[in-house]
PDB file of N, CA and C in Angstrom:
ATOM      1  N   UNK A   1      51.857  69.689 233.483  1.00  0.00           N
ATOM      2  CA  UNK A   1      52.975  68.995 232.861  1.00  0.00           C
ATOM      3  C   UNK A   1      52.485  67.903 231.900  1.00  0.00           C
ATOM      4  N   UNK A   2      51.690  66.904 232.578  1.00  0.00           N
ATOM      5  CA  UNK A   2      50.743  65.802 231.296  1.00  0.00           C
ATOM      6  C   UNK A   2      50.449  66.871 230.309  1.00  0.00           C
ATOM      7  N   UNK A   3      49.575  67.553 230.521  1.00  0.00           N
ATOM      8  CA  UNK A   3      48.669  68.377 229.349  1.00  0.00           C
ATOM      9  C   UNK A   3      49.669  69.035 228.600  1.00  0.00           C
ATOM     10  N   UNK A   4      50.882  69.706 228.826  1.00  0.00           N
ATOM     11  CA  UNK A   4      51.753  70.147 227.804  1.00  0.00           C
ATOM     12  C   UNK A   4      52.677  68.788 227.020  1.00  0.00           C
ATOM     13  N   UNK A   5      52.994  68.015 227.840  1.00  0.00           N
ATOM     14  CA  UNK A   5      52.896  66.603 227.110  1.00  0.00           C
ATOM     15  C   UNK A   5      52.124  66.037 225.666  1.00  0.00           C
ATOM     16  N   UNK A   6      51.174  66.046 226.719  1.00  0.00           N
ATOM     17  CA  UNK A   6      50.062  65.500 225.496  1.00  0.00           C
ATOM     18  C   UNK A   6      49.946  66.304 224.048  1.00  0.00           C
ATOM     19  N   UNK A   7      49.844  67.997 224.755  1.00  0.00           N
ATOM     20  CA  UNK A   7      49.495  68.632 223.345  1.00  0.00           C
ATOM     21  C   UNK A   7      51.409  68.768 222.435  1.00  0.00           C
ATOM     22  N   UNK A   8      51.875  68.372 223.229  1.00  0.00           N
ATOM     23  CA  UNK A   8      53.701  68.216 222.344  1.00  0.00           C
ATOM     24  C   UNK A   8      53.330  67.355 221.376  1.00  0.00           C
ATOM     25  N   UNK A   9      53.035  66.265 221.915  1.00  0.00           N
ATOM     26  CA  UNK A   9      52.542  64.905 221.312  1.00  0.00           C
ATOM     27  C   UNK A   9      51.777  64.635 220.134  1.00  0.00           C
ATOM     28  N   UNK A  10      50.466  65.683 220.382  1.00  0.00           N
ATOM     29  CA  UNK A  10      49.734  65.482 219.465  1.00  0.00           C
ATOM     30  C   UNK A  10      50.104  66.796 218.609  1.00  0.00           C
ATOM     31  N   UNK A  11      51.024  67.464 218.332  1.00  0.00           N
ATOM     32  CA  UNK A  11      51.468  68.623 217.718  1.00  0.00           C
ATOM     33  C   UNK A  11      52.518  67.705 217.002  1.00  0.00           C
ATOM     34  N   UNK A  12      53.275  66.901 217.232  1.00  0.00           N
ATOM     35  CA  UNK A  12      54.061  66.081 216.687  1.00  0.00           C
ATOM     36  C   UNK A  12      53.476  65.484 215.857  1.00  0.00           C
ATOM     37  N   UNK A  13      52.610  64.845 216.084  1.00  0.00           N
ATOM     38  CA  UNK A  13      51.657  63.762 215.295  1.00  0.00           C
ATOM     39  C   UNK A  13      51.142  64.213 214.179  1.00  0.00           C
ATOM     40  N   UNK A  14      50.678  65.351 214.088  1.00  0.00           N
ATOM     41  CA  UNK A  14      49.715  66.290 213.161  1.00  0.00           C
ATOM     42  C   UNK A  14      50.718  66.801 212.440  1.00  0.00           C
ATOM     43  N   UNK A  15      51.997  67.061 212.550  1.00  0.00           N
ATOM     44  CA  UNK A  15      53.174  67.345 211.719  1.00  0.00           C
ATOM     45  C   UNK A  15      53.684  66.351 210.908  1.00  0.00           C
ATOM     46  N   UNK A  16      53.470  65.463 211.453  1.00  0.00           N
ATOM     47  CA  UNK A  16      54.180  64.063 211.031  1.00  0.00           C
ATOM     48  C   UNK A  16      53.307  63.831 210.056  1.00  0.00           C
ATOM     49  N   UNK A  17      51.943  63.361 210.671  1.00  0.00           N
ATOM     50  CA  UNK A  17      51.348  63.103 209.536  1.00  0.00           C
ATOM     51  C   UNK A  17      51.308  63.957 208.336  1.00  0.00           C
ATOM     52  N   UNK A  18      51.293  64.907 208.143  1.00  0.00           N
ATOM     53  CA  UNK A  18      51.455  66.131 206.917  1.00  0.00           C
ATOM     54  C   UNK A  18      52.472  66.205 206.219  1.00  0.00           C
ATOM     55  N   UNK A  19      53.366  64.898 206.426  1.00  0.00           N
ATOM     56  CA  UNK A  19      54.752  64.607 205.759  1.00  0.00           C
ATOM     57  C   UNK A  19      54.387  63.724 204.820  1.00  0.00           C
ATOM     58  N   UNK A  20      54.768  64.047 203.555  1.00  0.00           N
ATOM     59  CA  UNK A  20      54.570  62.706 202.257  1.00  0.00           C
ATOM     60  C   UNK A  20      56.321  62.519 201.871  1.00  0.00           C
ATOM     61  N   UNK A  21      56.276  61.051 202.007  1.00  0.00           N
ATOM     62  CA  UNK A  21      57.496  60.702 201.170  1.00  0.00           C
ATOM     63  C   UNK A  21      56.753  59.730 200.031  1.00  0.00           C
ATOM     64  N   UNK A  22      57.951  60.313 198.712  1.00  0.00           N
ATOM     65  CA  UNK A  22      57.836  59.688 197.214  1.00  0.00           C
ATOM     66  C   UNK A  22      59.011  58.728 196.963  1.00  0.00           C
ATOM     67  N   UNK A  23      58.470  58.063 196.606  1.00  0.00           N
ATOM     68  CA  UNK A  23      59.710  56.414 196.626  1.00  0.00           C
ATOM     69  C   UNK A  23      59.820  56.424 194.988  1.00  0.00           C
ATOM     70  N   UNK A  24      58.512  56.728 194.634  1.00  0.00           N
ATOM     71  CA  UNK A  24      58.382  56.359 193.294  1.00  0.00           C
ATOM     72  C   UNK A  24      57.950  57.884 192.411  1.00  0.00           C
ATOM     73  N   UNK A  25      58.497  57.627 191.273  1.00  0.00           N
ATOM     74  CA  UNK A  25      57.952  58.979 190.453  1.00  0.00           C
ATOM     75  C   UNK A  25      56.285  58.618 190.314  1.00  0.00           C
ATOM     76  N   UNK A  26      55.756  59.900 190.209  1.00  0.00           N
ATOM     77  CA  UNK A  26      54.325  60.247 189.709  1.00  0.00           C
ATOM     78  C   UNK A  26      53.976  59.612 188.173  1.00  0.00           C
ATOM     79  N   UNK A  27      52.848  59.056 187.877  1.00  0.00           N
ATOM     80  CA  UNK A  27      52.274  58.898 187.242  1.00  0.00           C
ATOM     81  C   UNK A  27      52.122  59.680 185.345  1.00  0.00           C
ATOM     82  N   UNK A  28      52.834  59.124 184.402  1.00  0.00           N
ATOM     83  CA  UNK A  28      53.186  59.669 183.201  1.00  0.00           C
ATOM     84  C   UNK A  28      52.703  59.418 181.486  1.00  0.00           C
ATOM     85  N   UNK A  29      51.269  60.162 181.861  1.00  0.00           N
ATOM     86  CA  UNK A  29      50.553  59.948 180.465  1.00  0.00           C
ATOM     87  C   UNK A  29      51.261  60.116 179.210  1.00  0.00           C
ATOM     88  N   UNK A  30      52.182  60.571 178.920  1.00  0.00           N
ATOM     89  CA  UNK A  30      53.576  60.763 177.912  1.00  0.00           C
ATOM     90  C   UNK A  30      53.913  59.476 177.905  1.00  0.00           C
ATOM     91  N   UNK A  31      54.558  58.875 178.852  1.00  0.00           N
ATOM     92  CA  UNK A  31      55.324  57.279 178.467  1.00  0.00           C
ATOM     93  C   UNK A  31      54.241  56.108 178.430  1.00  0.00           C
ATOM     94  N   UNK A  32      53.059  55.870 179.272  1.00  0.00           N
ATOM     95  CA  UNK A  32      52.495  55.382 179.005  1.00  0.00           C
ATOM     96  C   UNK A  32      51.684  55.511 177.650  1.00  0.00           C
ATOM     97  N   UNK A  33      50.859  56.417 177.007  1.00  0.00           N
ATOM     98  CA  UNK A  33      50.926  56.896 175.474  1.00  0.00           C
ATOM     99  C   UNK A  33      52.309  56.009 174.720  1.00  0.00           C
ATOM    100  N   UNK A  34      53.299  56.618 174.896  1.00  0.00           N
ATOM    101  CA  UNK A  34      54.460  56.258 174.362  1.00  0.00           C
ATOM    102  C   UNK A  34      54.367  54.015 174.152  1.00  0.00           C
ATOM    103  N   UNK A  35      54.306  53.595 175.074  1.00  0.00           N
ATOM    104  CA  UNK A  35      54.347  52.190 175.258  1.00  0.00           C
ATOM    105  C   UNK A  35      53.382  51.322 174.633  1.00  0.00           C
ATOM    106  N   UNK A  36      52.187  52.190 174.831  1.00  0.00           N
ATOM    107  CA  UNK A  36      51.047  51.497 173.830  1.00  0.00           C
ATOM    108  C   UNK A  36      51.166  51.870 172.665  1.00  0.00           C
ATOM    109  N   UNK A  37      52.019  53.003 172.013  1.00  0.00           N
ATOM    110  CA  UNK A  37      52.455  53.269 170.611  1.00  0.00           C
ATOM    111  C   UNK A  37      53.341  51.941 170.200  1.00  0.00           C
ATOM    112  N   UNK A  38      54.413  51.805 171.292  1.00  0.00           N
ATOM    113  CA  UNK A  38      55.429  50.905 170.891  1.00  0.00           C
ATOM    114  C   UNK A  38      55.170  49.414 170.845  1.00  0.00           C
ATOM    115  N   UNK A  39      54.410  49.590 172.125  1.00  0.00           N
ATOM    116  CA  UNK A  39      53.396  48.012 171.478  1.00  0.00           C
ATOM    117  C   UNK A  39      53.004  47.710 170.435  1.00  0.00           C
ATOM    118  N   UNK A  40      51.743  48.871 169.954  1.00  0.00           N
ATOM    119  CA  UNK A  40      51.448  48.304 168.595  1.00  0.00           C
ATOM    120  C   UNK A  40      52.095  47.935 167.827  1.00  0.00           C
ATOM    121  N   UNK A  41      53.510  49.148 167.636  1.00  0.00           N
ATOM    122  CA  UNK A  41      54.227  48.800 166.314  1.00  0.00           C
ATOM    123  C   UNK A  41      54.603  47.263 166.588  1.00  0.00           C
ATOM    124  N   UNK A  42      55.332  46.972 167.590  1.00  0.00           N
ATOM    125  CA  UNK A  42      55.382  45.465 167.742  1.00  0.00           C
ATOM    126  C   UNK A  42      54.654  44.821 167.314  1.00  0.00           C
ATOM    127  N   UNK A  43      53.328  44.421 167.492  1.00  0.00           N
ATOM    128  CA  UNK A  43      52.571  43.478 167.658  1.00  0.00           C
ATOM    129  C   UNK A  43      52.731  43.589 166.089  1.00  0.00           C
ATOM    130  N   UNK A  44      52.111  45.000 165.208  1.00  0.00           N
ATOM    131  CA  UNK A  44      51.856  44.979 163.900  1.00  0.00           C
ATOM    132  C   UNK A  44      52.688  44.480 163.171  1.00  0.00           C
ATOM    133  N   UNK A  45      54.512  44.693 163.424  1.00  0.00           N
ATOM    134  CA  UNK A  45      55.288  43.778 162.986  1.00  0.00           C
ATOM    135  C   UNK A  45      55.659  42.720 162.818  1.00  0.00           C
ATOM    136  N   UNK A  46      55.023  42.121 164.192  1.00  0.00           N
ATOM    137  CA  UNK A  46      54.996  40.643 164.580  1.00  0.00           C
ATOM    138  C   UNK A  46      54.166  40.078 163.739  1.00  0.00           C
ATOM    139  N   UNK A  47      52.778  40.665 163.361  1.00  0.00           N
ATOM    140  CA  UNK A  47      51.303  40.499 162.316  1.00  0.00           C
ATOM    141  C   UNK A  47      51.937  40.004 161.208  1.00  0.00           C
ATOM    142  N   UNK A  48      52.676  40.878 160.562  1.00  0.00           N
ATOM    143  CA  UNK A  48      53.655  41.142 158.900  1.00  0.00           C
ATOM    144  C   UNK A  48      54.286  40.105 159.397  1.00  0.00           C
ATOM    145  N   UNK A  49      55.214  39.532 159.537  1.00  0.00           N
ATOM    146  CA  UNK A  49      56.256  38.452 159.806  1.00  0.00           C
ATOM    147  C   UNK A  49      54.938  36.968 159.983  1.00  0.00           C
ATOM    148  N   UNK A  50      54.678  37.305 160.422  1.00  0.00           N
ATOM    149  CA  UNK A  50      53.523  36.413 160.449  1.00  0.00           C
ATOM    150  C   UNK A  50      52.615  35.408 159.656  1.00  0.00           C
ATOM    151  N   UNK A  51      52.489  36.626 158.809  1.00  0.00           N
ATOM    152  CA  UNK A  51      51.685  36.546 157.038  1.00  0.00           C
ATOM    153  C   UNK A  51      52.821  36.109 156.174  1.00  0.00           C
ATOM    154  N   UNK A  52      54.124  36.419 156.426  1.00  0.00           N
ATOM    155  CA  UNK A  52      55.041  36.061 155.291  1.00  0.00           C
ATOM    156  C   UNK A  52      55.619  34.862 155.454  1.00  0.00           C
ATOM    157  N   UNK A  53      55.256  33.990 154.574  1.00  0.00           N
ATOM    158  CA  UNK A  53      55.849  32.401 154.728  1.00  0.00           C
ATOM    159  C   UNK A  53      57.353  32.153 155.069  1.00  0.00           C
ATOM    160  N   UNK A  54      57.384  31.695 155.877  1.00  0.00           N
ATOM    161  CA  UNK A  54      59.784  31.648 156.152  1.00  0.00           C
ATOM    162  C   UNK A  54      60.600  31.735 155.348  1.00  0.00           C
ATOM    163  N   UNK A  55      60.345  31.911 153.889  1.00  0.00           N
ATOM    164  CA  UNK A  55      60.994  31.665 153.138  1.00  0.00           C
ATOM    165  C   UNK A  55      61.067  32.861 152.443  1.00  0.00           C
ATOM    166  N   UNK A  56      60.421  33.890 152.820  1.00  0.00           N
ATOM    167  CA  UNK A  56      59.912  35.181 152.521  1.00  0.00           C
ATOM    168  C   UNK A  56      60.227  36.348 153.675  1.00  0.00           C
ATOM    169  N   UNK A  57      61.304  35.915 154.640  1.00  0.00           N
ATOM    170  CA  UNK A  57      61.637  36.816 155.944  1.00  0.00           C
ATOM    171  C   UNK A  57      62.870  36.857 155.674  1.00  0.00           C
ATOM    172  N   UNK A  58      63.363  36.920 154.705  1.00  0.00           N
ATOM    173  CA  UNK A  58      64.989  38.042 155.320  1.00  0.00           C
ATOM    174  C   UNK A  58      64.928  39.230 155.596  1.00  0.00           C
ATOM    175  N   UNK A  59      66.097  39.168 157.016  1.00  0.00           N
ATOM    176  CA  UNK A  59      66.074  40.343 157.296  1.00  0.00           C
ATOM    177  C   UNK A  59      66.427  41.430 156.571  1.00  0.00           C
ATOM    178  N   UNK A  60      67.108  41.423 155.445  1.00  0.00           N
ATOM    179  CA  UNK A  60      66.984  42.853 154.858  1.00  0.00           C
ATOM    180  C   UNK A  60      65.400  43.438 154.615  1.00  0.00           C
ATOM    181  N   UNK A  61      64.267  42.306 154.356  1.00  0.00           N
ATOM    182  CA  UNK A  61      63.355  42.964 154.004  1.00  0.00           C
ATOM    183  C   UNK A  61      62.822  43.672 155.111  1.00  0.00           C
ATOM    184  N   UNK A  62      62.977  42.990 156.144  1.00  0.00           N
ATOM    185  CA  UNK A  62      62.492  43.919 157.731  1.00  0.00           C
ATOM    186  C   UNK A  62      63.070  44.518 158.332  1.00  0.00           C
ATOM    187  N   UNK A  63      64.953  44.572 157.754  1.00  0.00           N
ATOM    188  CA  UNK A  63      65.228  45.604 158.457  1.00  0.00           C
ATOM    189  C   UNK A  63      64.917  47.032 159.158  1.00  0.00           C
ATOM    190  N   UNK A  64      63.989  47.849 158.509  1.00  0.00           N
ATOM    191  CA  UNK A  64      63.703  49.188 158.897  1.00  0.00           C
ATOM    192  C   UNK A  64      62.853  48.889 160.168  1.00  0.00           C
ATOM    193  N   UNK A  65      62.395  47.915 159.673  1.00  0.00           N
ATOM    194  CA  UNK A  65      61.028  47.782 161.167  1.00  0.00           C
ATOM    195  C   UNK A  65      62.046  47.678 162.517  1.00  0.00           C
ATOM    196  N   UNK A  66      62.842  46.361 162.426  1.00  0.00           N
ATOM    197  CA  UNK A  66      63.698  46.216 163.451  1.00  0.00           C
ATOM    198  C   UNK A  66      64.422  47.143 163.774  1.00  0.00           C
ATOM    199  N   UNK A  67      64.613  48.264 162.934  1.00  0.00           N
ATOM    200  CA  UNK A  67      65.486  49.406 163.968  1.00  0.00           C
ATOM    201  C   UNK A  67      64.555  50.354 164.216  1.00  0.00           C
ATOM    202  N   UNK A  68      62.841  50.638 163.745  1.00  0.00           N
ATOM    203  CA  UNK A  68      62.162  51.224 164.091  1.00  0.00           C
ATOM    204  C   UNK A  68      61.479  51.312 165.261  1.00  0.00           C
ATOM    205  N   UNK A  69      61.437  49.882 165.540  1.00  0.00           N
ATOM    206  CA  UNK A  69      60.971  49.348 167.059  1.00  0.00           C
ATOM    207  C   UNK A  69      62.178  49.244 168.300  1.00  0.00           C
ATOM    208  N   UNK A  70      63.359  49.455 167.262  1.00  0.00           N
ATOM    209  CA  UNK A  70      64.428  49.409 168.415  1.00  0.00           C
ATOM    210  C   UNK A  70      64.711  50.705 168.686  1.00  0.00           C
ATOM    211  N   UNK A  71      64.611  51.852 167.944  1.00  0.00           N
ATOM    212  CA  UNK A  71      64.372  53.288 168.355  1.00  0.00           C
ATOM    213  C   UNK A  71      63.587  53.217 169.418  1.00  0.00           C
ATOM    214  N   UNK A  72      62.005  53.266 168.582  1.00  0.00           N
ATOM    215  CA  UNK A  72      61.293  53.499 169.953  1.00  0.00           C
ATOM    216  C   UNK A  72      61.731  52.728 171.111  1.00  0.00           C
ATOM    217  N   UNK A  73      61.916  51.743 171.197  1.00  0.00           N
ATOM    218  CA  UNK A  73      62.030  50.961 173.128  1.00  0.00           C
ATOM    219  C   UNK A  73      63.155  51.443 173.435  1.00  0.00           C
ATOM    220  N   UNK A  74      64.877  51.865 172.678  1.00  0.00           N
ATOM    221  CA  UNK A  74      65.515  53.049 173.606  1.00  0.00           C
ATOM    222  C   UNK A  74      65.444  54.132 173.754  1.00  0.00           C
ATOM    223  N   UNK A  75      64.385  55.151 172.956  1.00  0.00           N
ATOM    224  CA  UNK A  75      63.699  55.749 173.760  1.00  0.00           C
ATOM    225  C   UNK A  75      62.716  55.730 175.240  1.00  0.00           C
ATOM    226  N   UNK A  76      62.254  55.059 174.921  1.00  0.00           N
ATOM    227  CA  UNK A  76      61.286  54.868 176.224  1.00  0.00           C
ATOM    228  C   UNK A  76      62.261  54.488 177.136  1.00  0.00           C
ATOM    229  N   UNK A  77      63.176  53.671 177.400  1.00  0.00           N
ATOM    230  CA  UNK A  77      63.891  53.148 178.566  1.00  0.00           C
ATOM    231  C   UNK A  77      65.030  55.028 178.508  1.00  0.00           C
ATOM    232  N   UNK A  78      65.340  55.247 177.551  1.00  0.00           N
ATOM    233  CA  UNK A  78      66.437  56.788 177.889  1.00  0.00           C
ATOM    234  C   UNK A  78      65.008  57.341 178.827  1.00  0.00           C
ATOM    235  N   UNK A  79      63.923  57.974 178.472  1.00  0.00           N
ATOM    236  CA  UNK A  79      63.024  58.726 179.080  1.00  0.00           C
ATOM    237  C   UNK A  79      62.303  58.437 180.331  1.00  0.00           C
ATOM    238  N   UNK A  80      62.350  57.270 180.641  1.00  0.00           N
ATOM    239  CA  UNK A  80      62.125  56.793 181.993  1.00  0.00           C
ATOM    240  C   UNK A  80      63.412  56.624 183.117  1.00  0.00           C
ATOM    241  N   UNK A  81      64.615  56.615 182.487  1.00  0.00           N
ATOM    242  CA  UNK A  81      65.736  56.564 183.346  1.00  0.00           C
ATOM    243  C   UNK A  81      65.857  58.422 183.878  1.00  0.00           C
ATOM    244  N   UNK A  82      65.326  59.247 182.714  1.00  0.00           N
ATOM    245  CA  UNK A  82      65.546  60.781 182.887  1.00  0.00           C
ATOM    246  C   UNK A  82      64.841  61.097 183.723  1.00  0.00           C
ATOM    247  N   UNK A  83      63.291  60.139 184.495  1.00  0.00           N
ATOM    248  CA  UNK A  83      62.369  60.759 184.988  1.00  0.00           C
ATOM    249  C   UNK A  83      63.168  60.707 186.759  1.00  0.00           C
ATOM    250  N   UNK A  84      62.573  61.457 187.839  1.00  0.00           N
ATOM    251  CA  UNK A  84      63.422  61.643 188.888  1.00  0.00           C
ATOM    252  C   UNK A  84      62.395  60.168 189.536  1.00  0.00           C
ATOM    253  N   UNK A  85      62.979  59.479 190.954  1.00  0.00           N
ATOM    254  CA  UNK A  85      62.773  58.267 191.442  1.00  0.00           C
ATOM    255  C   UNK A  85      62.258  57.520 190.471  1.00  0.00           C
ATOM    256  N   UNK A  86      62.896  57.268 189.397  1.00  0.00           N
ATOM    257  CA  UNK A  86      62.532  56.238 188.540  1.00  0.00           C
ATOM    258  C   UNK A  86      63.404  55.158 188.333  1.00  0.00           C
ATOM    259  N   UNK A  87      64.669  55.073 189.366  1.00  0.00           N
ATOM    260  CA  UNK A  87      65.761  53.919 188.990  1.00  0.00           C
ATOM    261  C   UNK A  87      65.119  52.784 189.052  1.00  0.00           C
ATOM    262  N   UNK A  88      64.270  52.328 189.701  1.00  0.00           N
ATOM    263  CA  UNK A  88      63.278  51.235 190.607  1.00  0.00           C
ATOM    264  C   UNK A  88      62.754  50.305 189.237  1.00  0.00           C
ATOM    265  N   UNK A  89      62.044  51.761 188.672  1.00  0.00           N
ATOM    266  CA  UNK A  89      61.004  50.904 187.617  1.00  0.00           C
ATOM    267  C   UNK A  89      61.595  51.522 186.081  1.00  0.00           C
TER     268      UNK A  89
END
């Protein structure tokens, strides 16, 4: 009776353990790629605005950038909401 016990037990255990739960989605060389694209353009825009004295930044002249960088980042946030356990992050 112990010994069929025990091996219940450890038949349980060895099942159990062989169970994976995912909380979080897997790992995504696509969006990450994607983010360090969208970074740059940032930063490079930020560079340009930078160089141009204040008096030399209206936004019409930067408009395209500002909706270029605002494309990309709602992309990236649409494509990470599409990925499955990704509400989190």
């Amino acid at each position: 009776m112990a010994f069929s016990r025990l091996a219940a037990t450890a038949m349980f255990l060895l099942i159990l353990g062989g169970c994976a739960v995912r909380l979080v989605s897997g790992y995504d060389q696509g969006t990450f790629d994607s983010i360090l694209s969208a970074e740059r353009e940032v930063d490079l825009f930020y560079g340009e605005l930078l160089e141009s004295p204040p008096s030399e930044r209206p936004y019409s002249k930067y408009a395209s950038g500002y909706l270029r960088i605002e494309t990309d980042l709602r992309i990236l946030v649409t494509r990470n909401q599409a990925r499955p356990l990704n509400s989190e992050s």
